[in-house]
PDB file of N, CA and C in Angstrom:
ATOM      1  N   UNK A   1     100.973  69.087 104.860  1.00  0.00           N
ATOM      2  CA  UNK A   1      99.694  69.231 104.196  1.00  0.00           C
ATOM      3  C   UNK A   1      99.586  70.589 103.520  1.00  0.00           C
ATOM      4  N   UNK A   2      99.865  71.920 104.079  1.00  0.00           N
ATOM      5  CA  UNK A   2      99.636  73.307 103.577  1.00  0.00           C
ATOM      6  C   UNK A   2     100.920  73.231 102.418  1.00  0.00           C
ATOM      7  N   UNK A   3     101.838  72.790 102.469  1.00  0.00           N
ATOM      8  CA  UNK A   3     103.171  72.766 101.530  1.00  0.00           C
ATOM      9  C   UNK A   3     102.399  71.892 100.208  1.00  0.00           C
ATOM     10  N   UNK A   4     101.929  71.185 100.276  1.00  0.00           N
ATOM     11  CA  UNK A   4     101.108  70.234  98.962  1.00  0.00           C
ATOM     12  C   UNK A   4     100.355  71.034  98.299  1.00  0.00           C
ATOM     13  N   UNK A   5      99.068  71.488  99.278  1.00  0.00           N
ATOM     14  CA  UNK A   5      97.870  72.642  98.707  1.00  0.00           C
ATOM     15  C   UNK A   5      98.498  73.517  98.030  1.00  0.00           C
ATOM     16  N   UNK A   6      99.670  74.248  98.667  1.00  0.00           N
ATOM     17  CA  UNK A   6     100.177  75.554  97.847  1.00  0.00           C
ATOM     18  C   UNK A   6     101.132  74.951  96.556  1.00  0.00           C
ATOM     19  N   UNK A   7     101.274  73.828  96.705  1.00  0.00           N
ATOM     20  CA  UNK A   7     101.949  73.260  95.060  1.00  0.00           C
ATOM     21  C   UNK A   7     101.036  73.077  94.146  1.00  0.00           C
ATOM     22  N   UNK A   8      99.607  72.550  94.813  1.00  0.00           N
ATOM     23  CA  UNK A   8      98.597  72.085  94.042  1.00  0.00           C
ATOM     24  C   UNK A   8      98.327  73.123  93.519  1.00  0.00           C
ATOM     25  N   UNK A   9      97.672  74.021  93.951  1.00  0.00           N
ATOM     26  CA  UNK A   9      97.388  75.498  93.672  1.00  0.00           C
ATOM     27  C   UNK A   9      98.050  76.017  92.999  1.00  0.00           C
ATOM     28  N   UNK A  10      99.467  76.160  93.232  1.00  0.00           N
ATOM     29  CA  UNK A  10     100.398  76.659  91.943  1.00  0.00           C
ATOM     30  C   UNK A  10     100.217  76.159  90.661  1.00  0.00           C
ATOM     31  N   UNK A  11     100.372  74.831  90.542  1.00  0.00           N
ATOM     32  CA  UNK A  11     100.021  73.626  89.084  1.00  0.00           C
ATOM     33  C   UNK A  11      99.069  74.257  88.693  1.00  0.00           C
ATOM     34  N   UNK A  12      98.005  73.954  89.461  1.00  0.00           N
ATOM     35  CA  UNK A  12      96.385  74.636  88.901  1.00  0.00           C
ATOM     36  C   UNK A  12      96.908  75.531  88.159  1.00  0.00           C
ATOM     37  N   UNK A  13      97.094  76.735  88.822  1.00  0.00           N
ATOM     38  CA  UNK A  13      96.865  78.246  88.673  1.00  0.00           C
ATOM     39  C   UNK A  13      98.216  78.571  87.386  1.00  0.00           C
ATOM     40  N   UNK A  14      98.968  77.971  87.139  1.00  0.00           N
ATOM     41  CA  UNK A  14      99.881  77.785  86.044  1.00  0.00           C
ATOM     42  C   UNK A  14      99.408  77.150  84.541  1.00  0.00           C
ATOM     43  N   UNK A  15      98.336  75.952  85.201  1.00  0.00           N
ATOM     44  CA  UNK A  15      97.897  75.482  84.016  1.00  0.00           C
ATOM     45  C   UNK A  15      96.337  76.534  83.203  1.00  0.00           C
ATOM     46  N   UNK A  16      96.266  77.052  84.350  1.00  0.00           N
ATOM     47  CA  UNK A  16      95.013  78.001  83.876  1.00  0.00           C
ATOM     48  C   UNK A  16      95.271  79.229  83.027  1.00  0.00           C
ATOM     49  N   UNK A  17      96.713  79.799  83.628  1.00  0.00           N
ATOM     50  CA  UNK A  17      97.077  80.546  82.967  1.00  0.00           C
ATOM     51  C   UNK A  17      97.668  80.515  81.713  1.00  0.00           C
ATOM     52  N   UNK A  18      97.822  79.504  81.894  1.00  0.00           N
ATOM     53  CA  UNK A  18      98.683  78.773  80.074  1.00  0.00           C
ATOM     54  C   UNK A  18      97.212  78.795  79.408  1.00  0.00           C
ATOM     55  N   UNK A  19      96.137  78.192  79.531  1.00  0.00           N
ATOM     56  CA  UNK A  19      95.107  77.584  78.959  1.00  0.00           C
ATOM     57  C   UNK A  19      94.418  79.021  78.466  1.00  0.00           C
ATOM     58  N   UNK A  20      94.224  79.916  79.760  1.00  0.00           N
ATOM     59  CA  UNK A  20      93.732  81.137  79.315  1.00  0.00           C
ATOM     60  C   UNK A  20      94.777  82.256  78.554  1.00  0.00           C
ATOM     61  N   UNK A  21      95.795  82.210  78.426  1.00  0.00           N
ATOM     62  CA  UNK A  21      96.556  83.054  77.827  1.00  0.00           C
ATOM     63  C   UNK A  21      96.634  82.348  76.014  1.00  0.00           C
ATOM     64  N   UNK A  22      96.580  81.094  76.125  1.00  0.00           N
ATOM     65  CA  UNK A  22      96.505  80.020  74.614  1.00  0.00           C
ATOM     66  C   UNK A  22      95.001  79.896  73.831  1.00  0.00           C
ATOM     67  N   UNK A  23      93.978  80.544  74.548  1.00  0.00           N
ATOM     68  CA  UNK A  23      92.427  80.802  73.871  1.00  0.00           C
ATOM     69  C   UNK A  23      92.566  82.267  73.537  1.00  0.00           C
ATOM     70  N   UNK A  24      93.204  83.165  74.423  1.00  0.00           N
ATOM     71  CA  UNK A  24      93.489  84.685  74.505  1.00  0.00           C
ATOM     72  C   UNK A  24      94.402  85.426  74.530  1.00  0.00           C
ATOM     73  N   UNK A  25      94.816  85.647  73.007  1.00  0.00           N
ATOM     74  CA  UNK A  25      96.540  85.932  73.095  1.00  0.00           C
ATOM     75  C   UNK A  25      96.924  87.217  74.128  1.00  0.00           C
ATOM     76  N   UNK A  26      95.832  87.988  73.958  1.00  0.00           N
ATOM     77  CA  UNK A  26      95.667  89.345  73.917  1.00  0.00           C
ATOM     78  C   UNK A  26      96.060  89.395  75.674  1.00  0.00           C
ATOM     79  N   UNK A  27      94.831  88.401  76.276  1.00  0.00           N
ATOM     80  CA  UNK A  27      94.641  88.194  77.717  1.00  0.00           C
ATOM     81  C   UNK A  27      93.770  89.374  77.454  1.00  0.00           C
ATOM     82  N   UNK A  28      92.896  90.196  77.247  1.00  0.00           N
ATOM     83  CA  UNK A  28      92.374  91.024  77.271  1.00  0.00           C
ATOM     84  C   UNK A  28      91.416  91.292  78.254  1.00  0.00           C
ATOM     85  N   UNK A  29      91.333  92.644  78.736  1.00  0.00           N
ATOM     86  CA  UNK A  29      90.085  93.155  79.898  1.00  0.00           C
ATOM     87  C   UNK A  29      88.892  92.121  79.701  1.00  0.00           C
ATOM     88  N   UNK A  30      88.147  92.309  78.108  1.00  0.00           N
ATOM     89  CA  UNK A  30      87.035  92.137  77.550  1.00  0.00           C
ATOM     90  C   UNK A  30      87.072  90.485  78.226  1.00  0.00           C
ATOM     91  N   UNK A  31      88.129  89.506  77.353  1.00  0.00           N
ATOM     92  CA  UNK A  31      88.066  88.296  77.704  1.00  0.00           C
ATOM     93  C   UNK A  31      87.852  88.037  79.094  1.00  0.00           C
ATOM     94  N   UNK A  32      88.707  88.524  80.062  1.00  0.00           N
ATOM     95  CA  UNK A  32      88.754  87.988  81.689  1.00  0.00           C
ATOM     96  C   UNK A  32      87.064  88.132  81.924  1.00  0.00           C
ATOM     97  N   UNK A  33      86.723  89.323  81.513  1.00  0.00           N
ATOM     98  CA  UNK A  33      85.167  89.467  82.161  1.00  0.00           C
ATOM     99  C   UNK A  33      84.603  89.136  81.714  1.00  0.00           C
ATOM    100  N   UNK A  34      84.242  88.561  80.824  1.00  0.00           N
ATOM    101  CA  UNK A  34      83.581  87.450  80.110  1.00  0.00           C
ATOM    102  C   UNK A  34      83.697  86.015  81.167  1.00  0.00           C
ATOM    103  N   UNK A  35      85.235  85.795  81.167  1.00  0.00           N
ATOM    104  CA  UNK A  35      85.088  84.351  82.043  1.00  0.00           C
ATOM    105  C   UNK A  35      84.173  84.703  83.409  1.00  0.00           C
ATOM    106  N   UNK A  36      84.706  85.861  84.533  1.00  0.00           N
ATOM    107  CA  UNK A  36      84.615  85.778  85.239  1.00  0.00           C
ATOM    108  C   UNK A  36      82.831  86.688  85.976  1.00  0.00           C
ATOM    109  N   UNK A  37      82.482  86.770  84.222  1.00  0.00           N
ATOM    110  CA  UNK A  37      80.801  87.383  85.152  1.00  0.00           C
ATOM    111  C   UNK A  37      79.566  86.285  85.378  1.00  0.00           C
ATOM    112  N   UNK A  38      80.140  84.445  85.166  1.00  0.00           N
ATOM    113  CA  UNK A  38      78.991  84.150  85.659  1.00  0.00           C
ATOM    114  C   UNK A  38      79.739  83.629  87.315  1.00  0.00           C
ATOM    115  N   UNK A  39      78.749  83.362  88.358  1.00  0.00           N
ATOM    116  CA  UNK A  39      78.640  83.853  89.611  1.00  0.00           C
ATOM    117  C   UNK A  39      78.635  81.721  89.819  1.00  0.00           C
ATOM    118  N   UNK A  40      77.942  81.287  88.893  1.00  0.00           N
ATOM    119  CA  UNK A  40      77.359  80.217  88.837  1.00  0.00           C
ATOM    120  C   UNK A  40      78.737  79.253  88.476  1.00  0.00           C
ATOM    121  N   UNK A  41      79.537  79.129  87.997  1.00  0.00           N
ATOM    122  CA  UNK A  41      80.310  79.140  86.936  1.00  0.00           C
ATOM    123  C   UNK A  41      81.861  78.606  87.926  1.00  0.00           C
ATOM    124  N   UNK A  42      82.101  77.815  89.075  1.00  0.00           N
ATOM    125  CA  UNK A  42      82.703  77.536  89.772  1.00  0.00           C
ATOM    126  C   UNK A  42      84.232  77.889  89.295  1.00  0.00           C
ATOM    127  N   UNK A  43      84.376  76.877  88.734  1.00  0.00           N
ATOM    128  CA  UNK A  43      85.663  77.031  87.655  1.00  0.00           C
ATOM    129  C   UNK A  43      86.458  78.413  87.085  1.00  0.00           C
ATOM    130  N   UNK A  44      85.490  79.028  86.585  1.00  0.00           N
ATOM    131  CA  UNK A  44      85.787  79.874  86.216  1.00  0.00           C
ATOM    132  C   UNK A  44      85.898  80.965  87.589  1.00  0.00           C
ATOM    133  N   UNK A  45      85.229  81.141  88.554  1.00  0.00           N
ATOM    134  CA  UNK A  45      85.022  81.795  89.691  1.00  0.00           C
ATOM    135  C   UNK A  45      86.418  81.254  90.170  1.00  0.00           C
ATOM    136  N   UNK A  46      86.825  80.307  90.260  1.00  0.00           N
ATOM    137  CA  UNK A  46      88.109  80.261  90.939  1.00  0.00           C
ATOM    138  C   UNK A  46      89.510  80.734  89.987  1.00  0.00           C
ATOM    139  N   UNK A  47      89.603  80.827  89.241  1.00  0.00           N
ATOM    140  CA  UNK A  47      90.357  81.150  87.751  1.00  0.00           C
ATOM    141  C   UNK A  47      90.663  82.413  88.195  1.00  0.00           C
ATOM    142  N   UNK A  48      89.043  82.844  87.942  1.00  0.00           N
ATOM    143  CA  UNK A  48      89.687  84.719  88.500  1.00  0.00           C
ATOM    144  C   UNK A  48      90.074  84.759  89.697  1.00  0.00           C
ATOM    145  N   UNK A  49      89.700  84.475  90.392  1.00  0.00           N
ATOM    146  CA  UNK A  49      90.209  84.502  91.698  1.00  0.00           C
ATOM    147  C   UNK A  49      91.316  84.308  91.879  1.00  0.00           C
ATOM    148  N   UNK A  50      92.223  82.934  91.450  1.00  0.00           N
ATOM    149  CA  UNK A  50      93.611  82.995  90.872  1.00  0.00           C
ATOM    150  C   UNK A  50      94.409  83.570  90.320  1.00  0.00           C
ATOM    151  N   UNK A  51      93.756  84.178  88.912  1.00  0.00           N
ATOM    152  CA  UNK A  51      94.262  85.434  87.975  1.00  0.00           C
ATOM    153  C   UNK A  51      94.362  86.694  88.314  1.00  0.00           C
ATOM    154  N   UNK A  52      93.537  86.973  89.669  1.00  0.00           N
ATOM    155  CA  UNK A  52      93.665  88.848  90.073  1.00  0.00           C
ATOM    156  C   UNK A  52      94.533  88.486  91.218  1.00  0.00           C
ATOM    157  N   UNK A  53      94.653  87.453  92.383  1.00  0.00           N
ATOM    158  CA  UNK A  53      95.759  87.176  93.532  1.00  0.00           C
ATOM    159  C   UNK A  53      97.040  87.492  92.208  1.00  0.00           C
ATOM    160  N   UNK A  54      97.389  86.393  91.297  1.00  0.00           N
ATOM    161  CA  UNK A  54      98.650  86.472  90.659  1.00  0.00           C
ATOM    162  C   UNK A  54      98.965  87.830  90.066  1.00  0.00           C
ATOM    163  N   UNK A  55      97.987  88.662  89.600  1.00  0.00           N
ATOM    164  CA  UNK A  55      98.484  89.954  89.284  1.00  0.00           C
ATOM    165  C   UNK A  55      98.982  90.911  90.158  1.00  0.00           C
ATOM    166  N   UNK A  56      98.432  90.583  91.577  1.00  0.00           N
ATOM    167  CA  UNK A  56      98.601  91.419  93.105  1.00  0.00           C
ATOM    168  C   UNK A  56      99.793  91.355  93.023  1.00  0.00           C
ATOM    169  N   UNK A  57     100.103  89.599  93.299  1.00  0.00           N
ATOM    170  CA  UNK A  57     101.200  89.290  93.710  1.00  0.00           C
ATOM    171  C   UNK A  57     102.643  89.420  92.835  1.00  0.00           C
ATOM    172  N   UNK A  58     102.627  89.347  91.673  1.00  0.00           N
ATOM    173  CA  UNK A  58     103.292  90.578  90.508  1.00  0.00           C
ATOM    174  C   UNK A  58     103.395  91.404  90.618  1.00  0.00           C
ATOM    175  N   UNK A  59     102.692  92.225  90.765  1.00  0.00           N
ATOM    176  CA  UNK A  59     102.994  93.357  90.948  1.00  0.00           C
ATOM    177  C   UNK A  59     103.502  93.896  92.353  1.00  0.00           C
ATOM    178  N   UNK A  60     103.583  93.456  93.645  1.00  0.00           N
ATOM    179  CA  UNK A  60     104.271  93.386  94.757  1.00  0.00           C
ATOM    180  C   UNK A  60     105.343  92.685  94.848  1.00  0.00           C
ATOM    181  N   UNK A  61     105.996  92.002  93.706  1.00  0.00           N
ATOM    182  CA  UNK A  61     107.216  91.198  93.605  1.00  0.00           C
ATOM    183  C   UNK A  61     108.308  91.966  92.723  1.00  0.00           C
ATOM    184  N   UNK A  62     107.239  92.626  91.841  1.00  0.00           N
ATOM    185  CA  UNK A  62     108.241  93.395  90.816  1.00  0.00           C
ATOM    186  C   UNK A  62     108.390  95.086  90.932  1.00  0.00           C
ATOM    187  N   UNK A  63     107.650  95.375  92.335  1.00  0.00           N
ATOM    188  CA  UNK A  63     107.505  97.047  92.636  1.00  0.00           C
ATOM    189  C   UNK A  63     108.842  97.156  93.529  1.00  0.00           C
ATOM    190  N   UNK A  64     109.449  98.328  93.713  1.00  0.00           N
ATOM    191  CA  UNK A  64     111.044  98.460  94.069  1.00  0.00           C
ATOM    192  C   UNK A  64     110.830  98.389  95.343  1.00  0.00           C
ATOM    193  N   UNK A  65     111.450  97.808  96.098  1.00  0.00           N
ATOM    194  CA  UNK A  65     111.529  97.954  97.500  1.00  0.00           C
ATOM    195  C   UNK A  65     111.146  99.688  98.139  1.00  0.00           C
ATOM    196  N   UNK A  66     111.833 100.265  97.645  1.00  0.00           N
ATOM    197  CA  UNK A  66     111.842 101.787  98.133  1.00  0.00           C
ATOM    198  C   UNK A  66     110.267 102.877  97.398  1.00  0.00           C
ATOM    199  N   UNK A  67     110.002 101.677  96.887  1.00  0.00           N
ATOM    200  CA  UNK A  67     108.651 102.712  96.389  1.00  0.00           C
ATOM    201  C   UNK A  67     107.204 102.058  97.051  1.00  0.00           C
ATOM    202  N   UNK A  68     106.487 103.373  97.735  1.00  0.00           N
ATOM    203  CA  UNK A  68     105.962 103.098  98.035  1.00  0.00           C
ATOM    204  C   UNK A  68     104.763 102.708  97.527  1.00  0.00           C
ATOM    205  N   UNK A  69     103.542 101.740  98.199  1.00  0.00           N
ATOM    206  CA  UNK A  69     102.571 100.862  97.306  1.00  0.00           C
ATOM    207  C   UNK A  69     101.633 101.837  96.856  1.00  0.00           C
ATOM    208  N   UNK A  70     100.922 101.480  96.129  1.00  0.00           N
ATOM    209  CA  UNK A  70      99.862 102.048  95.396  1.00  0.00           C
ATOM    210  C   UNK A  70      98.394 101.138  95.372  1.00  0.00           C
ATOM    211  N   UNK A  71      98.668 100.481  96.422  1.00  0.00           N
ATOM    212  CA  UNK A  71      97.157  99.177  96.301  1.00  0.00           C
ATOM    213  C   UNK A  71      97.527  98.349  97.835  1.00  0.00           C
ATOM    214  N   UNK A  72      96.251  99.331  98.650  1.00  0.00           N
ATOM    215  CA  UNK A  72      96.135  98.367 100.215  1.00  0.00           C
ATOM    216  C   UNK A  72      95.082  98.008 100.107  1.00  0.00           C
ATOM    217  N   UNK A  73      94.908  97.139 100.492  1.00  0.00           N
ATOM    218  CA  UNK A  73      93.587  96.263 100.847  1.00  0.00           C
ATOM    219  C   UNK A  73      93.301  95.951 102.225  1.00  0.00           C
ATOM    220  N   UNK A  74      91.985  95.991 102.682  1.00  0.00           N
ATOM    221  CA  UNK A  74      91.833  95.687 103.602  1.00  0.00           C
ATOM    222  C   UNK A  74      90.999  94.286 103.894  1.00  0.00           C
ATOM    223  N   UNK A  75      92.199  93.525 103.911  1.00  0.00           N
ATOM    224  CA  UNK A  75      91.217  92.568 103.661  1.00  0.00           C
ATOM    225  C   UNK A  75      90.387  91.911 104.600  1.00  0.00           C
ATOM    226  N   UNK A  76      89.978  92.951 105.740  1.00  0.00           N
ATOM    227  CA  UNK A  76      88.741  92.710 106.827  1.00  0.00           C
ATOM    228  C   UNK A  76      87.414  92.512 106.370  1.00  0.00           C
ATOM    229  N   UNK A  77      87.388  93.898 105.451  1.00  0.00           N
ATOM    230  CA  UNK A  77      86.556  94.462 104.699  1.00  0.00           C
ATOM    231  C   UNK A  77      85.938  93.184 103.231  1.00  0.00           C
ATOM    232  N   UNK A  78      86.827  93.195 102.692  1.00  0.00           N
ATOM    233  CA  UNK A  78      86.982  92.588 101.227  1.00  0.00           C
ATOM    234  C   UNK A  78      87.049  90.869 101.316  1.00  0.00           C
ATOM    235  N   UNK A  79      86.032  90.556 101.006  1.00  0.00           N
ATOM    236  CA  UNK A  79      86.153  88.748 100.278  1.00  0.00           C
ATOM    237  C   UNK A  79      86.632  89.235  98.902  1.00  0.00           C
ATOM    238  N   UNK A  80      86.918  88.064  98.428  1.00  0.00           N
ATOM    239  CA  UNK A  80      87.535  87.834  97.042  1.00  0.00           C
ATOM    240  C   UNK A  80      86.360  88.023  95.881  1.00  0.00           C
ATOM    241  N   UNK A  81      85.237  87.619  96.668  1.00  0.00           N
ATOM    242  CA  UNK A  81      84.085  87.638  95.877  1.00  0.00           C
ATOM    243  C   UNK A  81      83.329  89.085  95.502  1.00  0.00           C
ATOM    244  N   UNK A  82      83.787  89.871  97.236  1.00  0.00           N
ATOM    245  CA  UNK A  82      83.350  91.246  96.946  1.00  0.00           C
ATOM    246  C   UNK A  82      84.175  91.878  96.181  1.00  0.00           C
ATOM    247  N   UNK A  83      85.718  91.595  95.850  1.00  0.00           N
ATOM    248  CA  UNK A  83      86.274  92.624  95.293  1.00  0.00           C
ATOM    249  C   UNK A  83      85.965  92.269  93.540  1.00  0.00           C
ATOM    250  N   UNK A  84      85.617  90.845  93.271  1.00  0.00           N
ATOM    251  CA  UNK A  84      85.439  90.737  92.136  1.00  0.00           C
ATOM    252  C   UNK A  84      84.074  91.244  91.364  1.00  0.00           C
ATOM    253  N   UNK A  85      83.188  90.985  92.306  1.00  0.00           N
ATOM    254  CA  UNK A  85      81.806  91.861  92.010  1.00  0.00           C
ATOM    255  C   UNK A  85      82.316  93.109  91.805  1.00  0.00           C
ATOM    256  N   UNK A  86      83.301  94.128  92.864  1.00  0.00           N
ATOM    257  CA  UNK A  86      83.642  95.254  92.422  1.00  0.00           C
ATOM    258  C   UNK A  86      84.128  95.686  91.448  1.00  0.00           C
ATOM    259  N   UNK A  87      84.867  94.644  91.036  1.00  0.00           N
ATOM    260  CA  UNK A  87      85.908  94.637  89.352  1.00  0.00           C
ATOM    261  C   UNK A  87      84.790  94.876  88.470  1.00  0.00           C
ATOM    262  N   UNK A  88      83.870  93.838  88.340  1.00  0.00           N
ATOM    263  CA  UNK A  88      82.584  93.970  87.135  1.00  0.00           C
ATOM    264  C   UNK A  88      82.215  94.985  86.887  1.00  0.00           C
ATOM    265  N   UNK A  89      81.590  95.911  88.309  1.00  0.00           N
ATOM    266  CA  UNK A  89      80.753  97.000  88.316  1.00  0.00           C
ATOM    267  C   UNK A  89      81.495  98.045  87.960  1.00  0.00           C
ATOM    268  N   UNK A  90      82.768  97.806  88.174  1.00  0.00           N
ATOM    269  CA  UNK A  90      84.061  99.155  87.782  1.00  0.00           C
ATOM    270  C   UNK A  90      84.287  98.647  86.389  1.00  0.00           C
ATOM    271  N   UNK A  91      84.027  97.666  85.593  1.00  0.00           N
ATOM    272  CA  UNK A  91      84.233  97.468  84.192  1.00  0.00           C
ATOM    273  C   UNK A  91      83.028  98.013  83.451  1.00  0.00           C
ATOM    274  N   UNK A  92      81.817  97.767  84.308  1.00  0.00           N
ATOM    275  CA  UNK A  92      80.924  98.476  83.016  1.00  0.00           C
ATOM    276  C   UNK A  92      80.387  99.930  82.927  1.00  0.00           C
ATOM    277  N   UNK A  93      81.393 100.319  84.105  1.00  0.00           N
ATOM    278  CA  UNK A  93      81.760 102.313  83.880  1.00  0.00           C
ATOM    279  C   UNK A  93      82.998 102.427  83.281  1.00  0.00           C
ATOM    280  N   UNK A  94      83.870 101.915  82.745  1.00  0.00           N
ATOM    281  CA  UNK A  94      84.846 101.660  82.283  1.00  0.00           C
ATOM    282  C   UNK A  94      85.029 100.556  80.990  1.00  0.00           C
ATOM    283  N   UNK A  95      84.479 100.748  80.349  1.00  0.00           N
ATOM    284  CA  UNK A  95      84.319  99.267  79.058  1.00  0.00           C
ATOM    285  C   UNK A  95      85.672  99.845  78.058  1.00  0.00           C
ATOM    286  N   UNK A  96      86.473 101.381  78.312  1.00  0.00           N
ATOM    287  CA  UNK A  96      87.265 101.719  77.458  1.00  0.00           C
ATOM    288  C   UNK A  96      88.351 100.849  77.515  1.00  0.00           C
ATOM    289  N   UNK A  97      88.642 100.299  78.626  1.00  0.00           N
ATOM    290  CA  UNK A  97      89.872  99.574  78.907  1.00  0.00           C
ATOM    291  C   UNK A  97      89.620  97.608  78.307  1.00  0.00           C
ATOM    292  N   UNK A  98      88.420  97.625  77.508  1.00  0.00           N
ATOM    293  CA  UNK A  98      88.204  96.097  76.960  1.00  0.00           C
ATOM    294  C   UNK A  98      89.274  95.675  76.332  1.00  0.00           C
ATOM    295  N   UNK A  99      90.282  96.240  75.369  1.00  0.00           N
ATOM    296  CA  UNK A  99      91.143  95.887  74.449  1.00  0.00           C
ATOM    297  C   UNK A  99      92.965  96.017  75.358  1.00  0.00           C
ATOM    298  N   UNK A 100      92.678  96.511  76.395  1.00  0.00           N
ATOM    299  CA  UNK A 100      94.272  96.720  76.927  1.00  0.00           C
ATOM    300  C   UNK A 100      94.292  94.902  78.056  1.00  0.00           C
ATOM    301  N   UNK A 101      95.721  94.690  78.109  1.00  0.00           N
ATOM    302  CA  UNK A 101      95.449  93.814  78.713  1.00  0.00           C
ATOM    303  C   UNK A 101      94.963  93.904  80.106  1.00  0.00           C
ATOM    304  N   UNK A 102      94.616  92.589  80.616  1.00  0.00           N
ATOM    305  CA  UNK A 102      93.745  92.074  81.658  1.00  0.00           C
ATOM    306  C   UNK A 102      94.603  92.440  82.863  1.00  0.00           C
ATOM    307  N   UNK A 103      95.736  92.191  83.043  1.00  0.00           N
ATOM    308  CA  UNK A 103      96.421  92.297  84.261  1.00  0.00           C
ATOM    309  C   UNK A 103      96.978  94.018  84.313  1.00  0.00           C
ATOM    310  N   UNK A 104      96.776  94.122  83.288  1.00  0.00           N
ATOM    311  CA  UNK A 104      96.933  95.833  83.653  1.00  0.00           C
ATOM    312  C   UNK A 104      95.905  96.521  83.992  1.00  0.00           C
ATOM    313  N   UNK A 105      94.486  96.267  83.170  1.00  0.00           N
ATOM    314  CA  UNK A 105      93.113  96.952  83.568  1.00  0.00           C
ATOM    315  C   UNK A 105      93.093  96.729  85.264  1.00  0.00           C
ATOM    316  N   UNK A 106      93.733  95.268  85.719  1.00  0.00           N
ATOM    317  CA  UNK A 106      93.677  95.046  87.153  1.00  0.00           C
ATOM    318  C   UNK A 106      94.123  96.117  88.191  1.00  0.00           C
ATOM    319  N   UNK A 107      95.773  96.163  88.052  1.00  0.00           N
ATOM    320  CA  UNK A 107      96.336  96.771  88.122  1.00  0.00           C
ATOM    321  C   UNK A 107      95.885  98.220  88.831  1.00  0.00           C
ATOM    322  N   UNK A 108      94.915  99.120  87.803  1.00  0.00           N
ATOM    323  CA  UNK A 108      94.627 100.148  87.673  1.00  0.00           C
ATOM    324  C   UNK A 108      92.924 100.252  88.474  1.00  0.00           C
ATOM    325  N   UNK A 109      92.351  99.539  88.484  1.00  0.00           N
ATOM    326  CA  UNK A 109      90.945  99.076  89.531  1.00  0.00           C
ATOM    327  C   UNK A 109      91.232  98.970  90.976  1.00  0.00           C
ATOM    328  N   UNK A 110      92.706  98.263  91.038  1.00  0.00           N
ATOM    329  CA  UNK A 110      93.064  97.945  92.243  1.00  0.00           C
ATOM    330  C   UNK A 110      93.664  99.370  92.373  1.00  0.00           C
ATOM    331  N   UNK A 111      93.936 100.005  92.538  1.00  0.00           N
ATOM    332  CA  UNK A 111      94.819 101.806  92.374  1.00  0.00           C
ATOM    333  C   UNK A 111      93.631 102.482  92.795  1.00  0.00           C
ATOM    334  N   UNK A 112      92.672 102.476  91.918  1.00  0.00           N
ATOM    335  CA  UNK A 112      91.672 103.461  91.843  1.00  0.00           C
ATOM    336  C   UNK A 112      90.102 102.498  92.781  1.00  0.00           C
ATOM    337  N   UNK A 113      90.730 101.427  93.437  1.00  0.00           N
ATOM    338  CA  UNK A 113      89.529 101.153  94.644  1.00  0.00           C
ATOM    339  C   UNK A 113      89.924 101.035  95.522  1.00  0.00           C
ATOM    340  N   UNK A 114      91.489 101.028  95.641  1.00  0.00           N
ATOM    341  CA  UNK A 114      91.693 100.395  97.037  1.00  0.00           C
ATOM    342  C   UNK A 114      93.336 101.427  97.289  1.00  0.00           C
ATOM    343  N   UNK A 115      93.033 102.282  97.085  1.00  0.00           N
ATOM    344  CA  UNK A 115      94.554 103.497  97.275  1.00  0.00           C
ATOM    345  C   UNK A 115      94.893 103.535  98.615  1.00  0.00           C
ATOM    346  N   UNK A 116      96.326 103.606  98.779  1.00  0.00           N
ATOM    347  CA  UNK A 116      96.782 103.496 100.127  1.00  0.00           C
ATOM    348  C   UNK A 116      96.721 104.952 100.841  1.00  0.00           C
ATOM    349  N   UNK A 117      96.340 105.247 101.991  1.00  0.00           N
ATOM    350  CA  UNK A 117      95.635 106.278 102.867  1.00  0.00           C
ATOM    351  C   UNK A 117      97.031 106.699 103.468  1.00  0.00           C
TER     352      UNK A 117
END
């Protein structure tokens, strides 16, 4: 049963990213937060939620073994929902980063909210 979900989930989260990268060449900061500031908005609430795990998880796949991380989470602390509310509120003190892409603005939120101690 958990081996299916995590295929399903993959498909999903593959086809979302095709769909959102093919409306948004750019993938841009501006665009993601656009999808992901209504609260109401299920679909899209799970999208991001998909789209900031896959950037984590990128970026912990492609960081060198020997270097150390730059993004802990605690995820006692943190729902998915709180860290994305946090993303918003860190975008609109930050609106300079609208035009760079999306998974890098991530990237750099996750650095500068959640730095390893």
């Amino acid at each position: 049963m958990k081996i299916s979900n995590i295929i399903l989930f993959s498909a999903i989260f593959c086809v979302s990213q095709v769909a959102y990268s093919a409306n948004n060449p750019d993938a841009s900061t501006a665009a993601l937060v656009e999808i992901c500031q209504n609260p109401n908005d299920q679909d899209a609430q799970n999208f991001c939620f998909g789209f900031g795990e896959g950037v984590y998880q990128s970026y912990l796949a492609n960081r060198s073994p020997n270097q150390r991380s730059r993004i802990c989470f605690d995820r006692s602390e943190n729902s998915r929902e709180m860290i994305l509310q946090k993303f918003l509120q860190w975008h609109q003190a930050n609106p300079q980063f609208d035009s760079e892409r999306a998974a890098k603005t991530l990237i750099r939120f996750f650095s500068q909210t959640y730095p390893c101690k």
